[in-house]
N, C-alpha and C. Protein backbone atom coordinates (compact mmCIF):
# COMPACT_ATOMS: atom_id res chain seq x y z
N UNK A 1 0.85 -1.17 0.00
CA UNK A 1 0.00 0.00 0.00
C UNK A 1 0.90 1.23 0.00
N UNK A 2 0.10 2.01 -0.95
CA UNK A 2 1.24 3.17 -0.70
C UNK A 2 1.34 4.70 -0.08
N UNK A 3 2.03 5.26 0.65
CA UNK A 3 2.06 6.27 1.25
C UNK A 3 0.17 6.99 1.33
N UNK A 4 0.22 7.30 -0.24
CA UNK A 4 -0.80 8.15 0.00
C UNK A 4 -2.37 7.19 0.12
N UNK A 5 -1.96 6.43 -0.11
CA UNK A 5 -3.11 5.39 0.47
C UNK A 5 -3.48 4.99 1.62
N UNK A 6 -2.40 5.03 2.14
CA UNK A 6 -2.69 5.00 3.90
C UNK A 6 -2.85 6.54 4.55
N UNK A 7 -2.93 7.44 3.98
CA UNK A 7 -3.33 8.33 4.18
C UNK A 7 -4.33 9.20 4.11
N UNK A 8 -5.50 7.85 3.18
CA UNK A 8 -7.03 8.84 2.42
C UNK A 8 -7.17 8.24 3.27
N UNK A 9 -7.22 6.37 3.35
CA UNK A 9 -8.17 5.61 4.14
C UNK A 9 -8.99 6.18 5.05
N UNK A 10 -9.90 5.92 5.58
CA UNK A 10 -11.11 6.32 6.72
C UNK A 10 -10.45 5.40 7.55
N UNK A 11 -10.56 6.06 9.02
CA UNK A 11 -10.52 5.26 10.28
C UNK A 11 -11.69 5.35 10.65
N UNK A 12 -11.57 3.80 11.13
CA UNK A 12 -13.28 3.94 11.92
C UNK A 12 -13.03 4.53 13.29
N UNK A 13 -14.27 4.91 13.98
CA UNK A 13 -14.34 5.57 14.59
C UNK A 13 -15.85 5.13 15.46
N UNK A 14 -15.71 5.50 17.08
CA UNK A 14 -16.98 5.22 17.59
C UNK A 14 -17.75 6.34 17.24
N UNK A 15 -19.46 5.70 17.07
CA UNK A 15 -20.12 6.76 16.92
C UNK A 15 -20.21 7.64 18.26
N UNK A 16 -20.32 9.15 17.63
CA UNK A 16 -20.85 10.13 18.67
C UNK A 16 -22.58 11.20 18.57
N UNK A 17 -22.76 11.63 19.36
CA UNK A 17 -23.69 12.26 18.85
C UNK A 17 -23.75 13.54 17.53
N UNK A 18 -22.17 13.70 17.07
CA UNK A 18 -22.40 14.23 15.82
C UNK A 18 -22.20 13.67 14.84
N UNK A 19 -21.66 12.74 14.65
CA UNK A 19 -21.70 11.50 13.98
C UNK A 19 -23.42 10.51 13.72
N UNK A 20 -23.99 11.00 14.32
CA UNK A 20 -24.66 9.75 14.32
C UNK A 20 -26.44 10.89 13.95
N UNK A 21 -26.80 10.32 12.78
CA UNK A 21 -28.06 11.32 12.70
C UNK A 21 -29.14 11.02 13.65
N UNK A 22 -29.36 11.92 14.89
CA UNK A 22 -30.19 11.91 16.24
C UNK A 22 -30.82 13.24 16.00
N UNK A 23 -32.19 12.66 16.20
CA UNK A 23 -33.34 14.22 16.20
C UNK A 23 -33.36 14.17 17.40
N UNK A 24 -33.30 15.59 17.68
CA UNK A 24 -33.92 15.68 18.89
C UNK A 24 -35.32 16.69 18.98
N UNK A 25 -35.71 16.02 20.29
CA UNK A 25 -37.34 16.17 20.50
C UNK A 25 -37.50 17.07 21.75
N UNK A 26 -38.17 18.35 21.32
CA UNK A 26 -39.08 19.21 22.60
C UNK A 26 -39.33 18.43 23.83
N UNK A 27 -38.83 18.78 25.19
CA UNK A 27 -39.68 18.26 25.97
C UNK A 27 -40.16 19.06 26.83
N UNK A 28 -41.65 18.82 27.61
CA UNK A 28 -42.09 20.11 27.84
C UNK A 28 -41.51 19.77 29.50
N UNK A 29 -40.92 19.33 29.83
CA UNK A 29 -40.08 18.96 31.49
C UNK A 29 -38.76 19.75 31.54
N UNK A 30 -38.11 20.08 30.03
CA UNK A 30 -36.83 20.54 29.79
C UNK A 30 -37.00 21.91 30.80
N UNK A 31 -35.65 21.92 31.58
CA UNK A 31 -35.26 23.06 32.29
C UNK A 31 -34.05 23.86 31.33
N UNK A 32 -34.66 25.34 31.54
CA UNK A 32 -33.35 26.23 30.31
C UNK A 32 -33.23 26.81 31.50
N UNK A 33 -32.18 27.08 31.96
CA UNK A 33 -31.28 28.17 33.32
C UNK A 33 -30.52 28.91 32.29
N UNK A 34 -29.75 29.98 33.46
CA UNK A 34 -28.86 30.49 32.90
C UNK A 34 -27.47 30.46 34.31
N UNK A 35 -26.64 30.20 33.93
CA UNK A 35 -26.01 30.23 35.48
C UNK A 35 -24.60 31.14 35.12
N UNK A 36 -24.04 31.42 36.26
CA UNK A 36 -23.13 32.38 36.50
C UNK A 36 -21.54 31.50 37.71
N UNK A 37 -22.35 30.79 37.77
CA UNK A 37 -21.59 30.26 39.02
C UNK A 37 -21.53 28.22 38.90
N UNK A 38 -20.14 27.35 39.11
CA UNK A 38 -20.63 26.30 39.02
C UNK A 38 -20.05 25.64 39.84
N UNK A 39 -20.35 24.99 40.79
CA UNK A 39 -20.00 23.97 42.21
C UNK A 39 -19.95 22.47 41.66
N UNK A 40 -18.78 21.36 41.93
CA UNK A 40 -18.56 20.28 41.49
C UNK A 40 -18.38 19.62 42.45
N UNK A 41 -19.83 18.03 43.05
CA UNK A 41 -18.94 17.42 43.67
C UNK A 41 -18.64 15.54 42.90
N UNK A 42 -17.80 14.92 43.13
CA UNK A 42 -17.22 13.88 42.67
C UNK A 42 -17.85 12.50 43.42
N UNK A 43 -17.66 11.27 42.67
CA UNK A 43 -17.81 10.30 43.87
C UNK A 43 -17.29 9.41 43.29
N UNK A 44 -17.30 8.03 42.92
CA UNK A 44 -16.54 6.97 42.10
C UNK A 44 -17.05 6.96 40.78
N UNK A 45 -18.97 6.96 40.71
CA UNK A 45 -18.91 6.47 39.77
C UNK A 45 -19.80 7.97 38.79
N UNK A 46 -19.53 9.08 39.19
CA UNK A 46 -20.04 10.26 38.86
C UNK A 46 -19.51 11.77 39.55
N UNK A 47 -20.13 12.64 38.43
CA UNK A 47 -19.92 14.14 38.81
C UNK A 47 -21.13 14.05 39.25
N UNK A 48 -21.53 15.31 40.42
CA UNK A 48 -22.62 16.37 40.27
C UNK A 48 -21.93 17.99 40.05
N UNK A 49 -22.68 18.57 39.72
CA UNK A 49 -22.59 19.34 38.91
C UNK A 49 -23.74 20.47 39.23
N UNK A 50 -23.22 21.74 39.77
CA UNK A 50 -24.52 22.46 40.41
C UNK A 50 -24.23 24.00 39.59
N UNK A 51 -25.36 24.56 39.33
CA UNK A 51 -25.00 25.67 38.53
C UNK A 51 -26.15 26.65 39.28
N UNK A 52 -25.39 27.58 39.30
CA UNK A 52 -26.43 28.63 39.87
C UNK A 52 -26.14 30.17 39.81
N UNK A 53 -26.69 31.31 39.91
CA UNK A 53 -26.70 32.66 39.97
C UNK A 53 -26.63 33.28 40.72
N UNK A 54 -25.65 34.45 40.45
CA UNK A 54 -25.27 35.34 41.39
C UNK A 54 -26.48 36.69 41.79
N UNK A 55 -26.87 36.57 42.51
CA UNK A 55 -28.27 37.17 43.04
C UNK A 55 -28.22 38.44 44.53
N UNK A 56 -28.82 39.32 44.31
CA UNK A 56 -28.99 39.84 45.69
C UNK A 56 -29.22 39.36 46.83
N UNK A 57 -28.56 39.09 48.01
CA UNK A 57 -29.25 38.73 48.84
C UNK A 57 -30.33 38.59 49.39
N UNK A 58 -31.40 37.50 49.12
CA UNK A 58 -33.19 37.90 49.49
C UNK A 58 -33.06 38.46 50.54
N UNK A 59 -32.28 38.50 52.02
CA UNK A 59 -32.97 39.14 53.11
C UNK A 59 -32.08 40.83 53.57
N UNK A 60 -31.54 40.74 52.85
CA UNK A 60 -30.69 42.36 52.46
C UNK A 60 -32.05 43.09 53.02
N UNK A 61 -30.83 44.17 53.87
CA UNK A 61 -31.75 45.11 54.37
C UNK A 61 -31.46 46.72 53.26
N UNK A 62 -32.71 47.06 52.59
CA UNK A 62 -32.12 48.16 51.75
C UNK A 62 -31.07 49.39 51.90
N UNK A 63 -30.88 49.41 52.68
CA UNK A 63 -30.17 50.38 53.55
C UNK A 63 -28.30 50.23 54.01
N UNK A 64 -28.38 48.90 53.84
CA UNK A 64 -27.23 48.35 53.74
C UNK A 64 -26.14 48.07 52.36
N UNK A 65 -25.15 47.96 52.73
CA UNK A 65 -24.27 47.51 51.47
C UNK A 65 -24.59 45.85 51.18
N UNK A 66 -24.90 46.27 49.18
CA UNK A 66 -25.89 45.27 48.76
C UNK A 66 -24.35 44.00 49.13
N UNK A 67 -25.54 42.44 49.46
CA UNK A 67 -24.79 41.51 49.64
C UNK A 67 -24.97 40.41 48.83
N UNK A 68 -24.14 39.24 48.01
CA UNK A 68 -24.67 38.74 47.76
C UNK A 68 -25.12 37.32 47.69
N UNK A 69 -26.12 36.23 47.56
CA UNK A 69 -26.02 35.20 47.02
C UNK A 69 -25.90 34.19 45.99
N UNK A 70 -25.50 32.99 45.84
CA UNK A 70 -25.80 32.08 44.67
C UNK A 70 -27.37 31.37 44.50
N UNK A 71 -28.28 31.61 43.77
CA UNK A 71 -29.42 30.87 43.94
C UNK A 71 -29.20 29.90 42.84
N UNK A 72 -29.52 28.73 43.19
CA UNK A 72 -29.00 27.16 42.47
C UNK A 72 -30.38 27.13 41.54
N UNK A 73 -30.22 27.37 40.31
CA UNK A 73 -30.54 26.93 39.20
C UNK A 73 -30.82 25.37 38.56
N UNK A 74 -30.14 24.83 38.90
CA UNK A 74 -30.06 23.25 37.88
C UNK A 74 -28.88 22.55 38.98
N UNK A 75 -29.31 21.16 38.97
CA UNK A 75 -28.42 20.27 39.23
C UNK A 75 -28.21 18.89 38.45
N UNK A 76 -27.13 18.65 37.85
CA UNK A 76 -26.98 17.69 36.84
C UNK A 76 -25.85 16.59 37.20
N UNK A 77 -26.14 15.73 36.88
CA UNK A 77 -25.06 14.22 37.80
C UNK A 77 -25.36 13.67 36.20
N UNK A 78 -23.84 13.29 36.27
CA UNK A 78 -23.04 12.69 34.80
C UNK A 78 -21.93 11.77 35.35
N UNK A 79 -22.25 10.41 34.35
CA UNK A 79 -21.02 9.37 34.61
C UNK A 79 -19.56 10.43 34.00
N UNK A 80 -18.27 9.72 34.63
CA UNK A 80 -17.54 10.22 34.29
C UNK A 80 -17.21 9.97 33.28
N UNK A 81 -17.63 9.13 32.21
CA UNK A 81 -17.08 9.04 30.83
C UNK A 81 -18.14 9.91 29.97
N UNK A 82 -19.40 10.48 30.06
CA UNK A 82 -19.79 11.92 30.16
C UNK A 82 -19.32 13.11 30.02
N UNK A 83 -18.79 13.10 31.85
CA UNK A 83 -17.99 14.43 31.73
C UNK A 83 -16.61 14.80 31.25
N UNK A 84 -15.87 13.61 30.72
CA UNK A 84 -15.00 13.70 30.04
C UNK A 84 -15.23 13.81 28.32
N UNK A 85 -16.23 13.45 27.84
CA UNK A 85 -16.66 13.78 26.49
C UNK A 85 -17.77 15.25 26.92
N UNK A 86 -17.80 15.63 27.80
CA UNK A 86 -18.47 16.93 28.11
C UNK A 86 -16.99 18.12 27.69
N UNK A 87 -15.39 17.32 28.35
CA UNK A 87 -14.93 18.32 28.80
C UNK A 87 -14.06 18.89 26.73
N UNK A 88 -14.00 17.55 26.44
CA UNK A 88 -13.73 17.72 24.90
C UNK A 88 -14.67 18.45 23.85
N UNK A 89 -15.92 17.97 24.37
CA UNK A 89 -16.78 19.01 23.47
C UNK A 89 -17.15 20.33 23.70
N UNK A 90 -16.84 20.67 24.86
CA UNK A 90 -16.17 22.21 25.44
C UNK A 90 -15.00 22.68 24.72
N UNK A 91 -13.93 21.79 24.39
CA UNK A 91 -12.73 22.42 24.17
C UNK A 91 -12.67 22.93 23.02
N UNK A 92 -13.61 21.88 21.84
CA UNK A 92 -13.72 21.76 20.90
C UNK A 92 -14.38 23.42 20.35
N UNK A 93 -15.25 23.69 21.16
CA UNK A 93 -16.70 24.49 20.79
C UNK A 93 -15.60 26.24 21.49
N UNK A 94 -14.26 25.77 22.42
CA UNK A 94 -13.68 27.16 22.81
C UNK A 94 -12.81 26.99 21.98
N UNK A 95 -12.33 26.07 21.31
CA UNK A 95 -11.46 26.84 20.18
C UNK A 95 -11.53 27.37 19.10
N UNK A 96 -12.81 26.71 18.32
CA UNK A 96 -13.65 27.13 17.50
C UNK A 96 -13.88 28.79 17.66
N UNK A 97 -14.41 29.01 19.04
CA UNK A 97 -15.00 30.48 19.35
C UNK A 97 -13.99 31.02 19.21
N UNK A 98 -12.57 30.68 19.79
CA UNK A 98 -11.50 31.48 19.58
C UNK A 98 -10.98 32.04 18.43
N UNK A 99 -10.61 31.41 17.61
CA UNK A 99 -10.34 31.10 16.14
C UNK A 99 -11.01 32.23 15.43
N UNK A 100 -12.25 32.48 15.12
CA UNK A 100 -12.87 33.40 15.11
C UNK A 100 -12.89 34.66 15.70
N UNK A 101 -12.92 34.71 17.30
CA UNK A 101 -12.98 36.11 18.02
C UNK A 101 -12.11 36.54 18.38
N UNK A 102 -10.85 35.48 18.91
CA UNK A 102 -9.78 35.92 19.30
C UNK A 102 -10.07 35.00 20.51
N UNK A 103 -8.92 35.07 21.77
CA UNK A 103 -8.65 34.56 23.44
C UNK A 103 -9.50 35.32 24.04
N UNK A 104 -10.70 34.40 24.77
CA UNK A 104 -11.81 34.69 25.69
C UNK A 104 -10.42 35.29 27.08
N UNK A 105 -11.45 36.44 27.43
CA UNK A 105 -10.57 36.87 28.50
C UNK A 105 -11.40 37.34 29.99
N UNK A 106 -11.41 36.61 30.73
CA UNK A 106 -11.94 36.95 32.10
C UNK A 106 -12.23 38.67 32.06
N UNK A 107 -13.40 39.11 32.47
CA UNK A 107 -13.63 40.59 32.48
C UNK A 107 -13.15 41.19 33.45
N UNK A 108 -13.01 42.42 33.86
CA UNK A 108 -12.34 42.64 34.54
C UNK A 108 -13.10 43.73 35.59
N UNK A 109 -13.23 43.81 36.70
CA UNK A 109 -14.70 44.25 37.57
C UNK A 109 -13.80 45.58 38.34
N UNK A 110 -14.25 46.75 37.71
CA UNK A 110 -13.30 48.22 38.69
C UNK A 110 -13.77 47.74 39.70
N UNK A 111 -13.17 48.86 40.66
CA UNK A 111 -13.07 48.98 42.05
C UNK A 111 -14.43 49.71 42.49
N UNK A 112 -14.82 49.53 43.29
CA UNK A 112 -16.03 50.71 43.67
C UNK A 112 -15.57 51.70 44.82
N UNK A 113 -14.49 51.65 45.39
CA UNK A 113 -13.87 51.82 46.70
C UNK A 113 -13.89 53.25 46.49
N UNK A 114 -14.65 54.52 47.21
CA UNK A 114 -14.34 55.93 46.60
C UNK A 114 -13.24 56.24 47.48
């Protein structure tokens, strides 16, 4: 076989969900959040995975310097061979963005201190 023949060939490959033609279907149970904040805990055979928003403190007294909380949005538990094809199709989808926009860069929050 020659050079460039072993070089068209197709490798097989396991299917994935972009690989593989999957409709997906409305469900009216689906939760859409938006979160700001994400807490991870581990165990043998899974992540959880807690996402939640950065919020005013509900019992803030108006008068005071505003304080704040996380209110938990969604909680999601994934085997770890999941969150490791979670963490590639992240990488995949930030380099892509990069490539295009340029290096995502943490924002940067002034001081309020007068």
């Amino acid at each position: 076989m020659s050079e460039e023949e072993k070089t068209t060939k197709p490798t097989p490959q396991t299917p994935t969900p972009e690989t593989v033609d999957t409709e997906w279907v409305p469900s009216k149970d689906c939760v859409e959040a938006y979160s700001n904040v994400i807490h991870m805990n581990w165990a043998a055979f899974e992540v959880r995975i807690r996402f939640g928003q950065t919020v005013p403190e509900p019992r803030n007294i108006p008068s005071r310097a505003t304080k704040w909380a996380v209110e938990e949005r969604a909680v999601i538990t994934m085997s770890w061979g999941q969150v490791k094809y979670a963490r590639d199709l992240m990488t995949r989808v930030i380099d892509e963005y990069e490539k295009l926009n340029g290096e995502i860069k943490a924002p940067t929050i002034p001081s309020l201190k007068s």
